[in-house]
PDB file of N, CA and C in Angstrom:
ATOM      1  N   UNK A   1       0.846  -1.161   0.000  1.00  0.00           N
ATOM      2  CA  UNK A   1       0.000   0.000   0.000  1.00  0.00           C
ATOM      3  C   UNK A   1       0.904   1.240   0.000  1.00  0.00           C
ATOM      4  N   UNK A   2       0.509   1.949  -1.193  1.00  0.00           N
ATOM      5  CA  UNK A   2       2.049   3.100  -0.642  1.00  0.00           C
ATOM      6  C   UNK A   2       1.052   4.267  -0.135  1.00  0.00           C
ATOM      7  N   UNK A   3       1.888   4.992   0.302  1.00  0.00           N
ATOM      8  CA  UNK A   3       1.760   6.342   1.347  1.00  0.00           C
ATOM      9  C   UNK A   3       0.968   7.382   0.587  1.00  0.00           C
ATOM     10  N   UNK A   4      -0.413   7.649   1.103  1.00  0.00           N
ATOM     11  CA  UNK A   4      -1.187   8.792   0.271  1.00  0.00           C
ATOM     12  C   UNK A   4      -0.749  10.023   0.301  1.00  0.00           C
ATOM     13  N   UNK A   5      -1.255  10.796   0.106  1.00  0.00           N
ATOM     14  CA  UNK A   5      -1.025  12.103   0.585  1.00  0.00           C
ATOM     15  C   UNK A   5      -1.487  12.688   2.048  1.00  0.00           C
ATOM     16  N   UNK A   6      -2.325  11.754   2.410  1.00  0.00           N
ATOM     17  CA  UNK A   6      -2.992  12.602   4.169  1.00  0.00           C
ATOM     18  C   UNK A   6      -1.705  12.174   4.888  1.00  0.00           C
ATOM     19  N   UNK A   7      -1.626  10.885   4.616  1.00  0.00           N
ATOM     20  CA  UNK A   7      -0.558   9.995   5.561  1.00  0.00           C
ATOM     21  C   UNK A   7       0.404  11.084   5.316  1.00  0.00           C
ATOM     22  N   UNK A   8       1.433  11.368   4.239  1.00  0.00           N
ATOM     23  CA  UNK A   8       2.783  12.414   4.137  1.00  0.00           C
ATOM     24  C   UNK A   8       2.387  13.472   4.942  1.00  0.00           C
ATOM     25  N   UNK A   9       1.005  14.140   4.869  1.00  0.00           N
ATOM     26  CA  UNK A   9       0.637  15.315   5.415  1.00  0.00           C
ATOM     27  C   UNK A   9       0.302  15.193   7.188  1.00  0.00           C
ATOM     28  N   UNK A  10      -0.063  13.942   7.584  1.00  0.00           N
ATOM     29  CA  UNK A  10       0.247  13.657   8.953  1.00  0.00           C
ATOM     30  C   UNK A  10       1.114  13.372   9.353  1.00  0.00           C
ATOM     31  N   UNK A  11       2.164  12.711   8.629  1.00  0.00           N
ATOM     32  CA  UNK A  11       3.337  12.614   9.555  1.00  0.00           C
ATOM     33  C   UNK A  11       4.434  13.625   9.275  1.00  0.00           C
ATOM     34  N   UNK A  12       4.361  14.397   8.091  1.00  0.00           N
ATOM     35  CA  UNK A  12       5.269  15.877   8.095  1.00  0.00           C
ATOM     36  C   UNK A  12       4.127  16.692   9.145  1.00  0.00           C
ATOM     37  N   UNK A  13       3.487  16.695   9.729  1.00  0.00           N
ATOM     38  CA  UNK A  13       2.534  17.601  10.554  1.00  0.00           C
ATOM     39  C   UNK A  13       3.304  16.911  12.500  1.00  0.00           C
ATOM     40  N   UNK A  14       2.991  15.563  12.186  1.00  0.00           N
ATOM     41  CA  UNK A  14       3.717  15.399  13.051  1.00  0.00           C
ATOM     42  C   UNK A  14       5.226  15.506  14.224  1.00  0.00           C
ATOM     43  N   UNK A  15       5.948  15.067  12.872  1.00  0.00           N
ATOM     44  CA  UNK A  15       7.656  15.134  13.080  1.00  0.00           C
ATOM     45  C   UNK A  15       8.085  17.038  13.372  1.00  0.00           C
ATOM     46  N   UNK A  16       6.947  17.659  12.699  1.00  0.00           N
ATOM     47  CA  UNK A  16       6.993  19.485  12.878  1.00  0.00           C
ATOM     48  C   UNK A  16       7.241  19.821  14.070  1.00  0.00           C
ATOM     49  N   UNK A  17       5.570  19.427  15.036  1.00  0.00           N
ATOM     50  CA  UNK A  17       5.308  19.139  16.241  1.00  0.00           C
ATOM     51  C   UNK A  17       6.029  18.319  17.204  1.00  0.00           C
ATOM     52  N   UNK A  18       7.098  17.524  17.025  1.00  0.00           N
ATOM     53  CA  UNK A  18       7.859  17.096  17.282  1.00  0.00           C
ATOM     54  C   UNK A  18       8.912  18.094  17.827  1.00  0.00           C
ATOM     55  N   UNK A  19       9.460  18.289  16.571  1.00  0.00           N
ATOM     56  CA  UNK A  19      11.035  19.519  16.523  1.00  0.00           C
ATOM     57  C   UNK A  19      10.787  20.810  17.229  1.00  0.00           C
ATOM     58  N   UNK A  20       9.430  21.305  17.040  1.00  0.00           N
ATOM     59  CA  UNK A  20       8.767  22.360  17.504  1.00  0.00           C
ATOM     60  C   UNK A  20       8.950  22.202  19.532  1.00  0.00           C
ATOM     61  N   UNK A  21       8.400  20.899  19.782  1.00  0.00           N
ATOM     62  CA  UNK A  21       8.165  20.796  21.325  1.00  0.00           C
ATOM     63  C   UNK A  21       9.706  20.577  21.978  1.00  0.00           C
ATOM     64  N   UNK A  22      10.800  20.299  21.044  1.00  0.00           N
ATOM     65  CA  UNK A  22      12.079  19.733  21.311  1.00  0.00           C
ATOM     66  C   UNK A  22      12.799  20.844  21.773  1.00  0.00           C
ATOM     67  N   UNK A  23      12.165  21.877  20.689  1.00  0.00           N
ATOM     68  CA  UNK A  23      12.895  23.466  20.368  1.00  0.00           C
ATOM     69  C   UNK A  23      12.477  24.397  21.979  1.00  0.00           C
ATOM     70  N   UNK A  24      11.696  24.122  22.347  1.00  0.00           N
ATOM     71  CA  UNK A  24      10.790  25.024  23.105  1.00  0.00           C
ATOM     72  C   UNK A  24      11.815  24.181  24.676  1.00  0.00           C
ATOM     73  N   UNK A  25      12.116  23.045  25.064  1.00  0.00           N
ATOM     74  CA  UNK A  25      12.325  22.988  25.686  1.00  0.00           C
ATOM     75  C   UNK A  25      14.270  23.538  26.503  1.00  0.00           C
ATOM     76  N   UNK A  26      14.915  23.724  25.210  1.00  0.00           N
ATOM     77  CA  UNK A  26      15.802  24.035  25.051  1.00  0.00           C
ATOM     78  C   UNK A  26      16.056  25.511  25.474  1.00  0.00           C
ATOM     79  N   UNK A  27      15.164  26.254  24.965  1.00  0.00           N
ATOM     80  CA  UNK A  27      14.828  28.232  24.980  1.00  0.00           C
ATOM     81  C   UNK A  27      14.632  28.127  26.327  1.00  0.00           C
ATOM     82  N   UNK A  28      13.492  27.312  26.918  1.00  0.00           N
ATOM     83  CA  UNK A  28      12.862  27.331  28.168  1.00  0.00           C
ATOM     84  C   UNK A  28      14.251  27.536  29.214  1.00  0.00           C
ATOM     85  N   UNK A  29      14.811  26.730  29.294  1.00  0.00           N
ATOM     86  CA  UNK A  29      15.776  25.842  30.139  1.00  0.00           C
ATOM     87  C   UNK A  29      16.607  27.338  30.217  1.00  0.00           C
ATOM     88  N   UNK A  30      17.309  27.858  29.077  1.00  0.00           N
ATOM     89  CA  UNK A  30      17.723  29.113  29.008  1.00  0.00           C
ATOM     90  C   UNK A  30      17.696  30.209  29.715  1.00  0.00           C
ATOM     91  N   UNK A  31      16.022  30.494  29.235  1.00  0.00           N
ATOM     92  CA  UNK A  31      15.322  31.648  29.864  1.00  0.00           C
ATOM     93  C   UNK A  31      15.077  31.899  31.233  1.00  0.00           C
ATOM     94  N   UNK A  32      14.719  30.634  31.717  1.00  0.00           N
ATOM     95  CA  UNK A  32      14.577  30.192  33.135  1.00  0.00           C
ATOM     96  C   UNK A  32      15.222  31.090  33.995  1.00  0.00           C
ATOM     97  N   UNK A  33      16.405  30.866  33.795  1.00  0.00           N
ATOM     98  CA  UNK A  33      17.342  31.242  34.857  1.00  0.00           C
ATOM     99  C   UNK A  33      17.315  32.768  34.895  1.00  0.00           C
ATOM    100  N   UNK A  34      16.857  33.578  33.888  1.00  0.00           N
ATOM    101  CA  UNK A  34      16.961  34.866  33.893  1.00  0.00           C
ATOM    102  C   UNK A  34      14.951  35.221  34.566  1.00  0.00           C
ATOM    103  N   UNK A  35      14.748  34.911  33.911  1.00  0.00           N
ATOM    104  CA  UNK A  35      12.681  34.880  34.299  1.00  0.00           C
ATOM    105  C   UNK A  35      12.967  35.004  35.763  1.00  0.00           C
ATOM    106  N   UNK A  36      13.476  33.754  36.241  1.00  0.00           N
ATOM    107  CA  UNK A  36      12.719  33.375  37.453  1.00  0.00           C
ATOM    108  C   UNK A  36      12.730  34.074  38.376  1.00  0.00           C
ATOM    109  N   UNK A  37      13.629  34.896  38.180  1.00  0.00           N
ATOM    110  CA  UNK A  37      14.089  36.122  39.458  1.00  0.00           C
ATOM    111  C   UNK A  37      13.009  37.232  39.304  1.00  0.00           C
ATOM    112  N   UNK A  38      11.877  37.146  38.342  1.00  0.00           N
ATOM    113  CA  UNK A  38      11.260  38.589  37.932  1.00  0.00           C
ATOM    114  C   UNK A  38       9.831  38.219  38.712  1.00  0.00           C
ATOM    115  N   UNK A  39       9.783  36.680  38.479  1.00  0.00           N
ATOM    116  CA  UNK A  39       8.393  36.181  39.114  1.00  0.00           C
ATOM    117  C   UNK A  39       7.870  36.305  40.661  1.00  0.00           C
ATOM    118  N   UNK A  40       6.901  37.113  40.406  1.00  0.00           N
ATOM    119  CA  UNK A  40       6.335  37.246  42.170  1.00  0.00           C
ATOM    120  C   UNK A  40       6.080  36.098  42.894  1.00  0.00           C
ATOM    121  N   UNK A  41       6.529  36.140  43.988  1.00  0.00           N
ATOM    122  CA  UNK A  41       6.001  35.100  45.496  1.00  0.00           C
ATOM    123  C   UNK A  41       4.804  34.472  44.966  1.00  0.00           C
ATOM    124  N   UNK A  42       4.280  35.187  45.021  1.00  0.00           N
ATOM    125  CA  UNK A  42       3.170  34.346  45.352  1.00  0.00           C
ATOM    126  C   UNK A  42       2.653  33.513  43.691  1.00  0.00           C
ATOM    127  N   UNK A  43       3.501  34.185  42.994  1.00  0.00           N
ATOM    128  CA  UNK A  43       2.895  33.332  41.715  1.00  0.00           C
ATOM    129  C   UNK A  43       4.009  32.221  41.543  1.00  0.00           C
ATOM    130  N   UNK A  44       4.915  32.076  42.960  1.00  0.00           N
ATOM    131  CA  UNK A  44       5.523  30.823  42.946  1.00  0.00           C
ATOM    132  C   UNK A  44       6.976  30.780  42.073  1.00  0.00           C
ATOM    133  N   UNK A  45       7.313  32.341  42.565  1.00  0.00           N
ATOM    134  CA  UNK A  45       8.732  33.036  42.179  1.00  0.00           C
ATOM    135  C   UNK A  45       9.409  32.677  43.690  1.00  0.00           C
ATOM    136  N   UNK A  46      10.564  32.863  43.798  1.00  0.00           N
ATOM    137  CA  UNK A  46      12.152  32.911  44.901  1.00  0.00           C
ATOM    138  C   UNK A  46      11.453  33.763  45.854  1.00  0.00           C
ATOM    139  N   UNK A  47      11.203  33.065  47.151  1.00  0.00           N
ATOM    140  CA  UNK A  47      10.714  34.221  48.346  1.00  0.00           C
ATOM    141  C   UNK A  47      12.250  34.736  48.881  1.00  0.00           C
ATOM    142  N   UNK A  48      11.603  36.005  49.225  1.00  0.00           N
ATOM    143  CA  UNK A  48      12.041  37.136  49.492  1.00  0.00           C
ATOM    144  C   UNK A  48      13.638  37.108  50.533  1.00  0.00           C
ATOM    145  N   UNK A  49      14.122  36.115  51.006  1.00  0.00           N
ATOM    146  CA  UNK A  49      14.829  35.661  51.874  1.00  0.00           C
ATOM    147  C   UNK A  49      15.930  34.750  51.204  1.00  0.00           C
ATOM    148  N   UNK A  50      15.697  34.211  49.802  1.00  0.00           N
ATOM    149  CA  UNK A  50      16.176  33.643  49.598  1.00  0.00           C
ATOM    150  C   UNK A  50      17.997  34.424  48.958  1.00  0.00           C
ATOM    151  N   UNK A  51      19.167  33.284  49.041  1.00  0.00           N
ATOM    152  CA  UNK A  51      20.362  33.992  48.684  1.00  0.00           C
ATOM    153  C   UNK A  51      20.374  34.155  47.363  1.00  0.00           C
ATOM    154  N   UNK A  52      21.538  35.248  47.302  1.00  0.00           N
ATOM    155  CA  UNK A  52      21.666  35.389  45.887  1.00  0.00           C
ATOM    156  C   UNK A  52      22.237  34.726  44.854  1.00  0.00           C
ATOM    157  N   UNK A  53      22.144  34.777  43.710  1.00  0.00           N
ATOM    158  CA  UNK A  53      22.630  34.033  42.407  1.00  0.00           C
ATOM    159  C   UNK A  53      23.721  33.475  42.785  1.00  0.00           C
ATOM    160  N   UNK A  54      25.200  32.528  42.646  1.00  0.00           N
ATOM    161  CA  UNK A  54      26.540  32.133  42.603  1.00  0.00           C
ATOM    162  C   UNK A  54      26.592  33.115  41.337  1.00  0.00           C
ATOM    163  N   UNK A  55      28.055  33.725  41.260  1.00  0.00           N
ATOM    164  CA  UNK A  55      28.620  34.298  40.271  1.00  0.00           C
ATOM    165  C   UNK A  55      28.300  36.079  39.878  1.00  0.00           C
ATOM    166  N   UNK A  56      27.433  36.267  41.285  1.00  0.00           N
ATOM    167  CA  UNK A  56      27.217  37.548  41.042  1.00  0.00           C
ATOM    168  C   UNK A  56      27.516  38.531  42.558  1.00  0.00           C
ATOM    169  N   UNK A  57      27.869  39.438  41.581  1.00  0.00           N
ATOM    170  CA  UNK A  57      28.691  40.550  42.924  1.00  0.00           C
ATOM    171  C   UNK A  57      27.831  40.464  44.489  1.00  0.00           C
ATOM    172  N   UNK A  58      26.833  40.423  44.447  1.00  0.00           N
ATOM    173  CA  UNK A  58      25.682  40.160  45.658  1.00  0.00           C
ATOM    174  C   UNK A  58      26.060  38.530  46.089  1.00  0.00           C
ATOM    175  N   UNK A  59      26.647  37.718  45.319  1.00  0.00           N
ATOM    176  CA  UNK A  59      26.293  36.236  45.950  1.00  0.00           C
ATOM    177  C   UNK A  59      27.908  36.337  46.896  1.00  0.00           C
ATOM    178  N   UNK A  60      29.183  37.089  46.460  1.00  0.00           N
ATOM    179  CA  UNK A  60      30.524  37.337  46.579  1.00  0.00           C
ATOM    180  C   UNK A  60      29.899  37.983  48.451  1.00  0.00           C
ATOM    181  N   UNK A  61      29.708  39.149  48.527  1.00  0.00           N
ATOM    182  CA  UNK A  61      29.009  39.481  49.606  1.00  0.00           C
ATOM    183  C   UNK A  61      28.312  39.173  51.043  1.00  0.00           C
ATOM    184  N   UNK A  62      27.085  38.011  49.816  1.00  0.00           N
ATOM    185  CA  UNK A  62      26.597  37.027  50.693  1.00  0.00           C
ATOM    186  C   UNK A  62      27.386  36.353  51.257  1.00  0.00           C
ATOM    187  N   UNK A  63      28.388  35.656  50.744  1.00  0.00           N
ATOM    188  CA  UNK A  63      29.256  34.356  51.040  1.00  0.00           C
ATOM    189  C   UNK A  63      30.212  34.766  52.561  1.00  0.00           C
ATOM    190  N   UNK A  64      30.288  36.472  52.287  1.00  0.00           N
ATOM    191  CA  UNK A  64      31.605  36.784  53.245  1.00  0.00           C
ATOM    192  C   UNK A  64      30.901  37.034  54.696  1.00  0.00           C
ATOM    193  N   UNK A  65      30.110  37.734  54.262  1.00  0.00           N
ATOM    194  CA  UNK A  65      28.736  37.887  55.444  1.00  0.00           C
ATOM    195  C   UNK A  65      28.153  36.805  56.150  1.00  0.00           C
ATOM    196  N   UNK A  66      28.054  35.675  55.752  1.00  0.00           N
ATOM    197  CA  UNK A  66      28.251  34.442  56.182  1.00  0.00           C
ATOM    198  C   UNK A  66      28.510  34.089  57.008  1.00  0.00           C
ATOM    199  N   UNK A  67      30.303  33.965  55.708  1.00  0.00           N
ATOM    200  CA  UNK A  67      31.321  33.232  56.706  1.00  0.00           C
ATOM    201  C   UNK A  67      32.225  34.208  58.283  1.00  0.00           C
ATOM    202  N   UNK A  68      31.615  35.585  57.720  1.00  0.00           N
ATOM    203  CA  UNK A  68      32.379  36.405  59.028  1.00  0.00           C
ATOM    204  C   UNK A  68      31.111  36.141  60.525  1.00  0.00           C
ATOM    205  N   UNK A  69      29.709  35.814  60.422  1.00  0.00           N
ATOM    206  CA  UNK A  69      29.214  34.795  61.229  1.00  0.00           C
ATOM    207  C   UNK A  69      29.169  33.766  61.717  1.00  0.00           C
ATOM    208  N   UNK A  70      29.646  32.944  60.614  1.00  0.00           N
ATOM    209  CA  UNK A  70      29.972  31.533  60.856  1.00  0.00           C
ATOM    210  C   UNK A  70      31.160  31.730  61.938  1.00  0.00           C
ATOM    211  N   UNK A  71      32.365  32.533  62.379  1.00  0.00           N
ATOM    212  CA  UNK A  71      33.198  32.478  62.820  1.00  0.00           C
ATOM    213  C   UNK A  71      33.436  33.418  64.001  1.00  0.00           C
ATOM    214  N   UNK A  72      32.490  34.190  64.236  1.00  0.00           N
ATOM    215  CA  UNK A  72      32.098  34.744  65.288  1.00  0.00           C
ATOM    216  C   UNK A  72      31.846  33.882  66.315  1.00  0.00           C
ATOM    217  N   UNK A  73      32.339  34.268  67.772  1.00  0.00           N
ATOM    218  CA  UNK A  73      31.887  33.065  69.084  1.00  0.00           C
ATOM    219  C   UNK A  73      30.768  33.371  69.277  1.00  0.00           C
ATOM    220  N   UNK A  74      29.986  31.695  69.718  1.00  0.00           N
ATOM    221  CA  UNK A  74      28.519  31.925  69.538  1.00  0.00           C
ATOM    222  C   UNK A  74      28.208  32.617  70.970  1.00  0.00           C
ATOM    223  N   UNK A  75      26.833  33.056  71.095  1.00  0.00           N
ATOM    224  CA  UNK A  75      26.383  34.066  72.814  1.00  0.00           C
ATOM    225  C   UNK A  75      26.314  32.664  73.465  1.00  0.00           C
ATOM    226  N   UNK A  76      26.641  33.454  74.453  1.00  0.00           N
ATOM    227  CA  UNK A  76      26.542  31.939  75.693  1.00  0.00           C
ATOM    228  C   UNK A  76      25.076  32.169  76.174  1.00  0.00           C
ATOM    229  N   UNK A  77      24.525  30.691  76.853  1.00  0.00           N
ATOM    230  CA  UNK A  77      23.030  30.727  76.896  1.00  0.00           C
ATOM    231  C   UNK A  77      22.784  31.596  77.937  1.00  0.00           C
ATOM    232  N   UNK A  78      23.803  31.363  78.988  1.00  0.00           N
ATOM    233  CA  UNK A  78      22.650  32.495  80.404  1.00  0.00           C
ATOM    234  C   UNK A  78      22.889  33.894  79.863  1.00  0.00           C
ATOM    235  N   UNK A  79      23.379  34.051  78.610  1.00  0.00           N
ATOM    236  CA  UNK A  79      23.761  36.074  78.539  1.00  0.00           C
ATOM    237  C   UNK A  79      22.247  36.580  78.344  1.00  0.00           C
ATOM    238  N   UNK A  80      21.878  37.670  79.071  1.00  0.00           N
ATOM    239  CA  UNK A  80      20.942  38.646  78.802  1.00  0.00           C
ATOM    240  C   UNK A  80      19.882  37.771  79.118  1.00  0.00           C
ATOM    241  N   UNK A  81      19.651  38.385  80.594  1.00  0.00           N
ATOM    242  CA  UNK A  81      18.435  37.729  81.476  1.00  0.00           C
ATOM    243  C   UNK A  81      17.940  37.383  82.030  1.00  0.00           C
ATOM    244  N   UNK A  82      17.644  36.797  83.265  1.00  0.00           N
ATOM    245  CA  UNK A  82      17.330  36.362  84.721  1.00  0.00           C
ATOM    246  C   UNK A  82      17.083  34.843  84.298  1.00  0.00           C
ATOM    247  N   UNK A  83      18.267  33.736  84.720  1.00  0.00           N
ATOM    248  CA  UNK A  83      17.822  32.390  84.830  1.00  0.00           C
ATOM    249  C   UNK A  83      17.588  32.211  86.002  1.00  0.00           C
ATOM    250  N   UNK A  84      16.320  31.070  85.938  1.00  0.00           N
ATOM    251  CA  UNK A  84      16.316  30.194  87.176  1.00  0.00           C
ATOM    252  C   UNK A  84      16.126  29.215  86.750  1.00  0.00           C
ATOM    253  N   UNK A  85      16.167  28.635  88.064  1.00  0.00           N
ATOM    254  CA  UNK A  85      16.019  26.631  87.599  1.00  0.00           C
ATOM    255  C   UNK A  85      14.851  26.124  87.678  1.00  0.00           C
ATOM    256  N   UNK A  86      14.303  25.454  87.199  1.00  0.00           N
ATOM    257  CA  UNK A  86      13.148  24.845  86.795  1.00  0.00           C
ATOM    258  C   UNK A  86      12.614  24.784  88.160  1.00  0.00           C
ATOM    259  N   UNK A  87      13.077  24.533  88.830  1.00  0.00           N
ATOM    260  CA  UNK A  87      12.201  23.970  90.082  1.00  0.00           C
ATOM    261  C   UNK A  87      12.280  25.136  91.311  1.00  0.00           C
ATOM    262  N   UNK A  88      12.747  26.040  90.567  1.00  0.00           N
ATOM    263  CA  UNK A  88      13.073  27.668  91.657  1.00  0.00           C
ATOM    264  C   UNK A  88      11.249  27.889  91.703  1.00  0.00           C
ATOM    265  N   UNK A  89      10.787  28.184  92.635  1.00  0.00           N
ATOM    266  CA  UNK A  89       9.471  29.658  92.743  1.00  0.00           C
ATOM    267  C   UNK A  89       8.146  28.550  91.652  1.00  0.00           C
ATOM    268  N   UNK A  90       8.327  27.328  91.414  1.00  0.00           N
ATOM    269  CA  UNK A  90       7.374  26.956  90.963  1.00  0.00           C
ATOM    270  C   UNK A  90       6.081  26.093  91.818  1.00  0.00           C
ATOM    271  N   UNK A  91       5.061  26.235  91.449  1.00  0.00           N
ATOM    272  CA  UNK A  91       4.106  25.466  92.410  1.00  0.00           C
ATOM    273  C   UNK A  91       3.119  24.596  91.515  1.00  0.00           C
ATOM    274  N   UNK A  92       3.081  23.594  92.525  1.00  0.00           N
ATOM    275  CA  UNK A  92       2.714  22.607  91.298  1.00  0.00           C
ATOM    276  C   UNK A  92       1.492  22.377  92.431  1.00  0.00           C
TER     277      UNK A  92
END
């Protein structure tokens, strides 16, 4: 049985739709990374807290700000405040 013309015209319609959905995922993947920073919270964009990019003057910043916390001595627990012991002034 050879190949009519609908058949050529469905499957060149097809293989189109094909290259077409192949193409789109490629741009996407791209774009992404620049988009995503523009998208609001709540439409399920980067909340507001989150760090910045790697490779950008703000992420250089972030990193030092950090690490000059990270290396700070931590507060000791009794600083700033009246402890007592659990079983001080309580009535059961």
């Amino acid at each position: 049985m050879p190949p009519t013309p609908l058949h050529l015209a469905l499957l060149s319609a097809f293989a189109l739709f094909a290259l077409s959905l192949s193409a789109c995922g490629t741009i996407n993947e791209k774009l992404a990374d620049g988009i995503g920073d523009y998208v609001p919270q709540w439409a399920g964009g980067l909340p507001a807290d989150a760090p910045p990019r790697p490779g950008t003057a703000k992420y250089d910043e972030f990193m030092r700000e950090r690490e000059r916390k990270r290396l700070e001595p931590a507060a000791s627990k009794h600083e700033g405040g009246d402890v007592r012991s659990p079983s001080a002034g309580a009535l059961y």
